[in-house]
Protein backbone atom coordinates (compact mmCIF):
# COMPACT_ATOMS: atom_id res chain seq x y z
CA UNK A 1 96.17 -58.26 55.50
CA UNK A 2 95.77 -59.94 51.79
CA UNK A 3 99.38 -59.17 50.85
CA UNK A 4 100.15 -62.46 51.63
CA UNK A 5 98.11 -64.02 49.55
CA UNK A 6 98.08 -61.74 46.49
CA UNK A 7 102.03 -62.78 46.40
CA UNK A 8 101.41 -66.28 46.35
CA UNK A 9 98.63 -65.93 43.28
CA UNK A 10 101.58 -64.35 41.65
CA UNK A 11 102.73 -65.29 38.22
CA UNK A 12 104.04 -63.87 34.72
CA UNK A 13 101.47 -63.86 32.10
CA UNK A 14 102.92 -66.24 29.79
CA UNK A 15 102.71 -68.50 33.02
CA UNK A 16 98.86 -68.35 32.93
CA UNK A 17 98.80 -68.63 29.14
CA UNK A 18 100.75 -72.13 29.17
CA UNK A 19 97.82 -73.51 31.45
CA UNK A 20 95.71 -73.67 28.36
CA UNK A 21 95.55 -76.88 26.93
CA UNK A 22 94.21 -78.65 23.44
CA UNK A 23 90.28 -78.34 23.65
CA UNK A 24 90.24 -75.63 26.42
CA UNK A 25 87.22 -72.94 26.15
CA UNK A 26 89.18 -69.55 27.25
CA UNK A 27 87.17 -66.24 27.81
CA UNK A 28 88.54 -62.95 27.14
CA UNK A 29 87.49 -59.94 28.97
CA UNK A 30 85.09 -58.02 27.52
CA UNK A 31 85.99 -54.66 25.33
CA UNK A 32 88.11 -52.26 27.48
CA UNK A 33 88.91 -54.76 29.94
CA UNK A 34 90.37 -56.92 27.61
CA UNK A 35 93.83 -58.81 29.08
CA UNK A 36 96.43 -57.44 26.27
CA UNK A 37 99.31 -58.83 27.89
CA UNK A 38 98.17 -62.26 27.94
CA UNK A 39 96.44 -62.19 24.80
CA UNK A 40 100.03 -61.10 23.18
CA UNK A 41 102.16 -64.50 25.39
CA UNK A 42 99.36 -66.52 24.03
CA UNK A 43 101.51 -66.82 20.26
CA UNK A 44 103.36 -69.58 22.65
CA UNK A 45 100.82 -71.67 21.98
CA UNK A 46 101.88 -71.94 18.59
CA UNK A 47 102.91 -75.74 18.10
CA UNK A 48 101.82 -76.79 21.34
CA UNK A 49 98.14 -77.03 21.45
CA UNK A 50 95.04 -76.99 19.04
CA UNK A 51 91.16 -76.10 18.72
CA UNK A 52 91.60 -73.51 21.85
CA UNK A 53 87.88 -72.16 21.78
CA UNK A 54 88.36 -68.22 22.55
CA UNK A 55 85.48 -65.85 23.00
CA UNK A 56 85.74 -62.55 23.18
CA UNK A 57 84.00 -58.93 22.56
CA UNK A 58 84.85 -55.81 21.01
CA UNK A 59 88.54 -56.65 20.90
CA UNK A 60 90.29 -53.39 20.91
CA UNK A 61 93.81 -54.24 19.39
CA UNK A 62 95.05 -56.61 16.26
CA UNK A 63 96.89 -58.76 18.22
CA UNK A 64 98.71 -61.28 16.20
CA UNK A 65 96.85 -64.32 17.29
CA UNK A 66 93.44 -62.69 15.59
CA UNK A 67 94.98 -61.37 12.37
CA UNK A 68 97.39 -63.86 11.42
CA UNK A 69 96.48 -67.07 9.23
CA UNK A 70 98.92 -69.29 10.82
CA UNK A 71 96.70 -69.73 13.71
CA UNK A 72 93.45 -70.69 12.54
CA UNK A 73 94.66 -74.60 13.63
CA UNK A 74 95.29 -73.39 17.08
CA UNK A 75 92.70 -70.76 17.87
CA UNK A 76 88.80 -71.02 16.65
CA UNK A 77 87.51 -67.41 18.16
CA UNK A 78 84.11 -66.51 18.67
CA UNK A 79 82.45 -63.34 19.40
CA UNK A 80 78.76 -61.68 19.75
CA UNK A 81 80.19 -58.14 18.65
CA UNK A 82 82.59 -57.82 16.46
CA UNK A 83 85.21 -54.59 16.45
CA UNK A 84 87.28 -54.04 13.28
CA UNK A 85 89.88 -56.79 14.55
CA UNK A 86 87.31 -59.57 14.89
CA UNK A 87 86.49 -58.41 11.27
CA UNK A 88 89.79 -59.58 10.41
CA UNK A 89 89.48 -62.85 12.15
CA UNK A 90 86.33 -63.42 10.46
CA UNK A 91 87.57 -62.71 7.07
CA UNK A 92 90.66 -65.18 7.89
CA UNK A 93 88.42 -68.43 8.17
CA UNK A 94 89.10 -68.28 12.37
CA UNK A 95 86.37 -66.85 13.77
CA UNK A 96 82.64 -66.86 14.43
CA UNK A 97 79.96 -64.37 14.64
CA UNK A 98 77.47 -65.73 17.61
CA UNK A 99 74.15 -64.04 17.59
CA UNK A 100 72.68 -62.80 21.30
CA UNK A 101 71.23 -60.38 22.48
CA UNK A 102 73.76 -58.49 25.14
CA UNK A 103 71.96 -59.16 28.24
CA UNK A 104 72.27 -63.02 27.00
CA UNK A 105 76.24 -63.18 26.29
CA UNK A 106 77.46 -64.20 30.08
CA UNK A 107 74.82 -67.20 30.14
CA UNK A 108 75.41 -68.20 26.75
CA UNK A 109 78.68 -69.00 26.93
CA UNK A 110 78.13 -71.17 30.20
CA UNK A 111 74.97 -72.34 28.57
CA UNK A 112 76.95 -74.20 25.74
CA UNK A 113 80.20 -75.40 27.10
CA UNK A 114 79.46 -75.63 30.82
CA UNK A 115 82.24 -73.73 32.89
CA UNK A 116 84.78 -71.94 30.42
CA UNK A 117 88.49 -73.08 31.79
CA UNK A 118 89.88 -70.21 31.74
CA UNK A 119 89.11 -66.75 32.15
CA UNK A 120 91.35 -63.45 32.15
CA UNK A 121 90.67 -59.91 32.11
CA UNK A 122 92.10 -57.01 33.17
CA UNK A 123 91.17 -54.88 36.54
CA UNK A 124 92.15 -52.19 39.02
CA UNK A 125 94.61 -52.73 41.71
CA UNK A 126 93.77 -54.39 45.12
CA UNK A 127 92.37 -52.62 48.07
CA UNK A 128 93.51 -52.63 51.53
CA UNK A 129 89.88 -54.48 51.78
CA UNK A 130 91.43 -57.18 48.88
CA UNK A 131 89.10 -55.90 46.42
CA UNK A 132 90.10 -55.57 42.83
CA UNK A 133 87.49 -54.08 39.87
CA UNK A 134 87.24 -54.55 36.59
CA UNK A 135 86.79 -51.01 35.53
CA UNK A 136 85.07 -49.86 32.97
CA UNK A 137 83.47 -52.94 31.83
CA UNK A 138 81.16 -55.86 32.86
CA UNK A 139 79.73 -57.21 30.20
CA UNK A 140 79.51 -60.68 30.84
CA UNK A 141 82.67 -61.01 32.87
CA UNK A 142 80.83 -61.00 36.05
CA UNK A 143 79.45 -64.12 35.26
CA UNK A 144 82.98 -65.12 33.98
CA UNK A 145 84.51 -64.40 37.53
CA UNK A 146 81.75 -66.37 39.53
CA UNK A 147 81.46 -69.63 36.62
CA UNK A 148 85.15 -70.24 35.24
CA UNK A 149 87.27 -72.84 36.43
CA UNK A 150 90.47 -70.51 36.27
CA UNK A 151 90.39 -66.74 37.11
CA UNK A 152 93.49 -64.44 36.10
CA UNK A 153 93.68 -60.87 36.89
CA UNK A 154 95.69 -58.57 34.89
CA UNK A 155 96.22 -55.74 37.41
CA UNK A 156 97.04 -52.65 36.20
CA UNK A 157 98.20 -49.83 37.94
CA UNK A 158 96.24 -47.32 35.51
CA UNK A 159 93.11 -48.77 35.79
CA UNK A 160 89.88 -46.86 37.38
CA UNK A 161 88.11 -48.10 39.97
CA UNK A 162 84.22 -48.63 39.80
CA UNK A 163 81.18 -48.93 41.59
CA UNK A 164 78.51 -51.93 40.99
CA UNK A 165 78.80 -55.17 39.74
CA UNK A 166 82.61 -54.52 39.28
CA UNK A 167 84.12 -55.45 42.96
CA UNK A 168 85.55 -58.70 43.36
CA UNK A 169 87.70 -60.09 46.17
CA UNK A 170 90.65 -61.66 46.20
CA UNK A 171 89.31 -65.23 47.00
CA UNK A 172 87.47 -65.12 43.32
CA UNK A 173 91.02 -64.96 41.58
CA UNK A 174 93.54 -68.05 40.97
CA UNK A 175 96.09 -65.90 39.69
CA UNK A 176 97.20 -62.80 39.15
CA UNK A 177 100.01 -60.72 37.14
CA UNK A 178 101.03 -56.75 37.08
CA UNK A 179 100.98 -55.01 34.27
CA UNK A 180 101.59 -50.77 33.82
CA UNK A 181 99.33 -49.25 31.00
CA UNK A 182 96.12 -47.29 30.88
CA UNK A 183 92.91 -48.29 29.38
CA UNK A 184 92.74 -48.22 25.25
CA UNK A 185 91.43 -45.06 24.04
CA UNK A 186 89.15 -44.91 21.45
CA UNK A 187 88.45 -41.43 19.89
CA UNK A 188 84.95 -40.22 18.86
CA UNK A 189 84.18 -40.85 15.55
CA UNK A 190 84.38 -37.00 13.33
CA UNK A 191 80.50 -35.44 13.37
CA UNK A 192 79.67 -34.95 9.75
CA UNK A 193 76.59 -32.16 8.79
CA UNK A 194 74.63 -35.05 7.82
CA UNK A 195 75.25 -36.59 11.66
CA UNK A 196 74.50 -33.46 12.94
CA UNK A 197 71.03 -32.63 11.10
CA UNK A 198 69.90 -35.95 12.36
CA UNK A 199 70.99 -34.91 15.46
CA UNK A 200 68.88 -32.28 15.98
CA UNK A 201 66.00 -34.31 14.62
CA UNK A 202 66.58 -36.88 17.32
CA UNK A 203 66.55 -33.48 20.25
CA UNK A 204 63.69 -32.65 19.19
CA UNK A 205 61.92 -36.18 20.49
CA UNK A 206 64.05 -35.86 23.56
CA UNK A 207 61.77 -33.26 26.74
CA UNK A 208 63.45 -32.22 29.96
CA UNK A 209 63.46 -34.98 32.18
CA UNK A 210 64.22 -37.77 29.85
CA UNK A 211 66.28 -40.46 30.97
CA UNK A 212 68.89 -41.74 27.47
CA UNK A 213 70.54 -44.62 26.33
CA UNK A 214 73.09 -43.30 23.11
CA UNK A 215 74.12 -46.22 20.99
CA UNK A 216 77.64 -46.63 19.72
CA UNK A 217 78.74 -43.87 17.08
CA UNK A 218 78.84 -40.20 15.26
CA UNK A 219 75.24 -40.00 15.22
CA UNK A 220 74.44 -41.18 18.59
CA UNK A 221 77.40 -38.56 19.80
CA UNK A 222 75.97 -35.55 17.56
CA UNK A 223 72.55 -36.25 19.03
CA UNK A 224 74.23 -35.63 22.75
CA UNK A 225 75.50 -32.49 21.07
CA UNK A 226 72.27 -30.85 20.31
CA UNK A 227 71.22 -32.41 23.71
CA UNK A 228 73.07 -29.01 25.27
CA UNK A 229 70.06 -27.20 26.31
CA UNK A 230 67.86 -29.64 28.02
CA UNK A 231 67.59 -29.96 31.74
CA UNK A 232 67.91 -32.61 34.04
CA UNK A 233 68.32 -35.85 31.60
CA UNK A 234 69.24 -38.97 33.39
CA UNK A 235 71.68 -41.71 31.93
CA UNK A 236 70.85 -45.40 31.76
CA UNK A 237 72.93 -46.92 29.05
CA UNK A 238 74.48 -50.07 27.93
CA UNK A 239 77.44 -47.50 27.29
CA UNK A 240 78.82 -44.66 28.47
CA UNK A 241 81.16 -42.19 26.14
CA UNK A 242 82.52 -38.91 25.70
CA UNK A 243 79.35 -37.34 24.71
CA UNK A 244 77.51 -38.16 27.94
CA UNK A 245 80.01 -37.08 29.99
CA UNK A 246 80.28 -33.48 28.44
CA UNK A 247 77.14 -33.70 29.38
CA UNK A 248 77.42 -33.72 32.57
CA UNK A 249 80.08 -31.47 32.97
CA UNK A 250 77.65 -29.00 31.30
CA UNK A 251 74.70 -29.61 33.85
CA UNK A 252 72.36 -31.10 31.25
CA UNK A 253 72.92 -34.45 33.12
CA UNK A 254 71.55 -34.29 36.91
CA UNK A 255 69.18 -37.62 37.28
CA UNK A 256 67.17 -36.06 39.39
CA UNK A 257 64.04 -36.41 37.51
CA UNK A 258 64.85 -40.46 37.27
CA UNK A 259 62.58 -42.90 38.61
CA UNK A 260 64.86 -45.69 38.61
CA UNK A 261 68.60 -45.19 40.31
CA UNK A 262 67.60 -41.27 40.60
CA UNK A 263 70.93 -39.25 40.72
CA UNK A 264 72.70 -42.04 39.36
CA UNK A 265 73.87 -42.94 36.16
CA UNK A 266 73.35 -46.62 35.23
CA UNK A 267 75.62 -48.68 32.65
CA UNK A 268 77.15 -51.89 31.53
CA UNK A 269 81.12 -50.79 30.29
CA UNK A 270 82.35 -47.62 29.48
CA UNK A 271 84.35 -46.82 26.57
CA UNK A 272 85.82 -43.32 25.25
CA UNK A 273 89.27 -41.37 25.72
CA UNK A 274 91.23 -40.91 29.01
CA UNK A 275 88.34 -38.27 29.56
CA UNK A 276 86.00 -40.95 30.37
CA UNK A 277 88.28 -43.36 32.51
CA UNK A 278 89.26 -40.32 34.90
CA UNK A 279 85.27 -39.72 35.10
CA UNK A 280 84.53 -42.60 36.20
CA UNK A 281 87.18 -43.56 38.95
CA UNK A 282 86.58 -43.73 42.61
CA UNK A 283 83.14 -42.16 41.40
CA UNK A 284 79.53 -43.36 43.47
CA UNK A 285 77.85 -41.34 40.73
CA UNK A 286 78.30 -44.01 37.79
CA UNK A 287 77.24 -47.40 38.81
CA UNK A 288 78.40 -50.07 36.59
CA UNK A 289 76.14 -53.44 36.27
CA UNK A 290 76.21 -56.89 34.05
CA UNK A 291 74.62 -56.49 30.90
CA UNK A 292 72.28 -59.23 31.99
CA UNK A 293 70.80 -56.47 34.98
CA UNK A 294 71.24 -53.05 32.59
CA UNK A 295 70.24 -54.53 29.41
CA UNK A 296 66.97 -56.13 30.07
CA UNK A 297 64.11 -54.42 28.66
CA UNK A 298 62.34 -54.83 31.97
CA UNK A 299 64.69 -52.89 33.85
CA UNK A 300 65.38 -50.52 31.39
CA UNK A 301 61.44 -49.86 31.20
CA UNK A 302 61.59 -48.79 35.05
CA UNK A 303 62.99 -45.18 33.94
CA UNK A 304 60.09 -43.12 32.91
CA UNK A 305 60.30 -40.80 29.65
CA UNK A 306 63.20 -43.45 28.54
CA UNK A 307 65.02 -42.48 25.47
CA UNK A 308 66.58 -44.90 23.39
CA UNK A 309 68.50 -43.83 20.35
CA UNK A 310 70.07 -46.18 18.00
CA UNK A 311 71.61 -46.50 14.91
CA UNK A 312 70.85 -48.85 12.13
CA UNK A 313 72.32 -49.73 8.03
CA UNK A 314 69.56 -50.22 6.50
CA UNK A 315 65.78 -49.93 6.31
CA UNK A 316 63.22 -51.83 4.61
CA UNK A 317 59.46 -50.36 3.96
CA UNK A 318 58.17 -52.59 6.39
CA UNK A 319 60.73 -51.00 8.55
CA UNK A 320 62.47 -54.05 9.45
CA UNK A 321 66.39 -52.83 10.88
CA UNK A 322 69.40 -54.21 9.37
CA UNK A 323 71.84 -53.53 11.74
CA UNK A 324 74.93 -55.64 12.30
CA UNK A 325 75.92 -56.85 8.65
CA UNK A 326 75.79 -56.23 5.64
CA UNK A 327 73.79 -59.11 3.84
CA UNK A 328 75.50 -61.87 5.45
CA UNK A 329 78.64 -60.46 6.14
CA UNK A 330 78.92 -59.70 9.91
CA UNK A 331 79.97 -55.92 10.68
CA UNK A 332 79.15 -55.48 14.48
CA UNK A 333 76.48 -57.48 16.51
CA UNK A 334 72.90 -56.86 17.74
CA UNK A 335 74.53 -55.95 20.84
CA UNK A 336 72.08 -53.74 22.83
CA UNK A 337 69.80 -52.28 20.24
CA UNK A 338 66.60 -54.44 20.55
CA UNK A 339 66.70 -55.16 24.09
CA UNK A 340 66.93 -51.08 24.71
CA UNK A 341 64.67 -50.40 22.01
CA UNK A 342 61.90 -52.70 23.34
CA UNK A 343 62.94 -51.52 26.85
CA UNK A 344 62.55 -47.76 26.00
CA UNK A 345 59.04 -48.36 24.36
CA UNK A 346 57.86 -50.10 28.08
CA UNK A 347 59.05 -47.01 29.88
CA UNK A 348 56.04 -44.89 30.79
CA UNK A 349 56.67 -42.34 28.24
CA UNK A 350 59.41 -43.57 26.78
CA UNK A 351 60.64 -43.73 23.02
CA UNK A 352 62.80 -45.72 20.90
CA UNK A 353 64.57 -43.88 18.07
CA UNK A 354 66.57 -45.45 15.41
CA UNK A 355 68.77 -43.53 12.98
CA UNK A 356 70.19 -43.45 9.76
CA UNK A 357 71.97 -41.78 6.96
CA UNK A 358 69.69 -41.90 4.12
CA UNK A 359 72.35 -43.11 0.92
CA UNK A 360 75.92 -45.00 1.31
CA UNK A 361 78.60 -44.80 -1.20
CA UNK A 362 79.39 -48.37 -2.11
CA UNK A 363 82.16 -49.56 -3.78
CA UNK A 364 81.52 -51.31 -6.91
CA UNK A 365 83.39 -55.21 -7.16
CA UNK A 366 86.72 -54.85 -9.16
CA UNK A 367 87.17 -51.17 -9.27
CA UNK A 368 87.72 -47.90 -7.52
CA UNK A 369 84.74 -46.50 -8.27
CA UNK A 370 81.74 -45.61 -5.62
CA UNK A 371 78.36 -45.63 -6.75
CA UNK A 372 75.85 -44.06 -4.19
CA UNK A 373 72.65 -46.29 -2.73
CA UNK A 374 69.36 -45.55 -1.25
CA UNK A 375 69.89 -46.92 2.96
CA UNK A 376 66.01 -46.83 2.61
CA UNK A 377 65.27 -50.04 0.42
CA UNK A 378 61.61 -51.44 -0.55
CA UNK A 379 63.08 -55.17 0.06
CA UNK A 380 66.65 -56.45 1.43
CA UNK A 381 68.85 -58.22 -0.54
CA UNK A 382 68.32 -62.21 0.00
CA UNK A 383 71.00 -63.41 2.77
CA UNK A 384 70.56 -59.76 4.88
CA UNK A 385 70.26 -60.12 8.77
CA UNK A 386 67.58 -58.55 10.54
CA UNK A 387 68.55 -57.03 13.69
CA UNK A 388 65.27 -55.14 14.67
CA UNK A 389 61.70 -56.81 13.52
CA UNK A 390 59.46 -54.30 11.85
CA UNK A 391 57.00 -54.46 15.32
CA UNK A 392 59.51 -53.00 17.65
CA UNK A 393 60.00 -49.89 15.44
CA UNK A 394 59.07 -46.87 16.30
CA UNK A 395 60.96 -43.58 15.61
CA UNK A 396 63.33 -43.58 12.40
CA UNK A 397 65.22 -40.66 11.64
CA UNK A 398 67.58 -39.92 8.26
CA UNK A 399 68.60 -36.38 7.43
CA UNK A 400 65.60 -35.53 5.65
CA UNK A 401 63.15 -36.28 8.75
CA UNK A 402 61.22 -38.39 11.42
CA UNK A 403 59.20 -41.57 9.94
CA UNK A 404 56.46 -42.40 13.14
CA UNK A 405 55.90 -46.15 12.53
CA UNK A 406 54.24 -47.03 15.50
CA UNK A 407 50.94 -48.43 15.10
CA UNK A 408 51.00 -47.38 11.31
CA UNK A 409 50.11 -50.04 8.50
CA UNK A 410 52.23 -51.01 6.03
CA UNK A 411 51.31 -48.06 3.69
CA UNK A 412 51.74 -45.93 5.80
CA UNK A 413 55.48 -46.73 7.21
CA UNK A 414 56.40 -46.67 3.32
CA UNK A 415 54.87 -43.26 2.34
CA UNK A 416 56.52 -41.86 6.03
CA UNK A 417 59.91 -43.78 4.69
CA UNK A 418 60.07 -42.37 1.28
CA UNK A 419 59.75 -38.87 2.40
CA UNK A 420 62.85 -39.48 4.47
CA UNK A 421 64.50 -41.47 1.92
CA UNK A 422 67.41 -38.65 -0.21
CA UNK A 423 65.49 -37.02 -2.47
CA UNK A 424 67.60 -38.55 -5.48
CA UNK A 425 65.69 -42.02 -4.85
CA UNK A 426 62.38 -40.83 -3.87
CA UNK A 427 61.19 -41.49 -7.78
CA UNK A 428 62.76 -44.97 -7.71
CA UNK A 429 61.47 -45.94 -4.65
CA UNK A 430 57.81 -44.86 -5.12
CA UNK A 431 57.65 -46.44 -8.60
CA UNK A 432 59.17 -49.60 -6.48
CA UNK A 433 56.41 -49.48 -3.87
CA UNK A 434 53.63 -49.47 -6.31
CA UNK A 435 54.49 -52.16 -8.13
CA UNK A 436 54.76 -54.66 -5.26
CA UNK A 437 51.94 -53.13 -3.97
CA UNK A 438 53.16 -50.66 -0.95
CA UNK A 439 51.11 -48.17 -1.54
């Protein structure tokens, strides 16, 4: 019945790409639903346009137009979380960090530049119903879909097909292409013993029944690991990985014990190997929603027992969360962390858990050599973003321990935060906190 019409939206991608003119605001889709094919045709643009305003979101692949200094006149990207390729963009003089909180990223881009032009991502193929989805992600591409003047479909034969805020017909679309690849894996990150001691730390403030969100990483996926023997945990999660899914498999994930979406498990994109992608297609039991929906703390406070477990760079004694940079240079984004944190600490019963290796080995400027830091710190370096304020702490976890900073004073976070601290810096950092008056 749609045939018709999904013919005539027809085009090749570099078709779509040479509708984007000089001063055009063009919106990528988000993570694993990002458009590679167009994104690759858009180095035509070379020599024909200028100050093309692209946003985008845990880019996946260092596609030439992000890594190459011979487009900073003709691209100026932007980005609220930054994968290693948006590093490189940074670093190049083309791109932007813009600070939001996840739930916030569809309406801020409307917010400040009205409706974006044009906007392409990557989905599943059309139903006989003329429904397409976009997968494993909707971060703030549902908003996208409903706000931008242009909509372009990359349809790919590979890609799952999801449940939620994912479905959208055929009228929503302007154009479409074909493409034939699967979605880009991304292997878990190599469990250390260090990820794994903090891993069990973090199971023990998890009871039967809990409902998690796992943040993005080795620790967050070796806590899931010593998650193995508890019963009937529920998922609601900004994102959803290998971990959790082994999880399932294992019977440690049922839902039934959820009070919001029971038997259902709730997220905004998901994001692993091929192991996730084949969970999650044609599946009722994962139910994908905005980020605006999934990540506010109200909604996430509507799960009793609510676990969230995050990770963080550094502490301070006041037990302020530096999360996303390192002093001012920008590493990831705030993403998901306070809104799931705060959200967490609503839930009747819930927690919010942040975690940490104590020490980093730093490379020192001009040589080879590493030279190993406390992650624990009496005061951060002048320029350092704060991701998490001190008052919507509440667990922190290293390898040497559980800090409780809820409701405790100043002197008390510090004394909890040096016994976590590696024992090489405990000394230092005592001798520190008396001096300025810690403890």
């Amino acid at each position: 019945m749609y045939q018709k019409e999904y013919q005539r939206k027809m085009i090749r991608p570099e078709d779509g790409v040479m509708m984007i003119e000089s001063g055009h605001h063009v919106v990528l889709g988000g993570g694993p639903i990002e458009p590679f094919a167009f994104v690759e045709k858009m180095t035509l643009l070379k020599d024909k346009v200028k100050n093309v305003k692209v946003t985008s979101i845990l880019s996946l692949k260092p596609h030439e137009i992000m890594t190459r200094p011979e487009y900073k006149e003709v691209f100026d990207f932007e980005a609220c979380f930054y994968s290693p390729v948006q590093r490189v963009t940074d670093r190049l003089g083309m791109g932007s960090h813009t600070p939001t909180h996840l739930r916030n990223s569809g309406t801020n881009i409307i917010r400040l530049d009205a409706d974006p032009d044009v906007y392409v991502c990557t989905v599943s193929p059309m139903d006989k119903n003329g429904f397409f989805t976009t997968g494993p992600g909707v971060i703030y591409d549902y908003e996208m879909i409903h706000n931008a003047k242009k909509v372009i479909f990359e349809v790919s034969s590979q890609f799952p097909r999801t449940f939620g805020d994912t479905v959208f017909h055929i009228s929503q679309v302007d154009h479409l292409y074909e493409v034939d690849r699967p979605v880009p894996a991304i292997p878990d990150a190599p469990i250390t013993e260090v990820d794994k001691r903090i891993g069990q730390y973090v199971a023990e403030l998890i009871p039967d029944g809990s409902t998690i969100q796992l943040g993005i990483g080795a620790i967050p996926n070796a806590a899931a690991k010593e998650l193995i023997n508890k019963k009937d945990l529920g998922i609601h999660t900004e994102m959803l990985n290998d971990a959790m899914v082994d999880l399932y498999y294992s019977g440690v994930i049922t839902g039934r014990k959820k009070t919001f979406f029971p038997n259902k498990i709730v997220t905004s994109f998901s994001m692993g190997t091929q192991k996730v992608y084949d969970f999650i297609d044609d599946n009722p039991l994962v139910m994908h929603f905005r980020s605006n929906y999934t990540n506010n703390p109200f909604i996430v406070s509507q799960n009793d027992n609510m676990v969230s477990v995050n990770t963080t760079l550094m502490v301070d004694f006041t037990g302020q969360c530096a999360s996303e940079a390192i002093k001012n240079v920008q590493i990831s984004g705030t993403g998901g962390q306070v809104e799931t944190a705060i959200g967490a600490q609503m839930a009747k019963g819930g927690k919010s858990i942040i975690t940490l290796h104590s020490t980093a080995d730093i490379k020192q400027p001009g040589t080879d050599q590493l030279k190993r830091v406390s992650k624990i710190v009496p005061f951060f370096d002048r320029g350092t973003i704060i991701t998490l304020a001190r008052t919507d702490v509440e667990y922190v976890i290293t390898e040497y321990g559980i800090a409780s900073l809820k409701g405790a004073s100043i002197k008390n976070r510090t004394k909890q935060l040096i016994e976590i601290a590696h024992p090489d810096f405990r000394e230092e950092l005592t001798e520190e906190a008396k001096k300025n008056n810690f403890i």
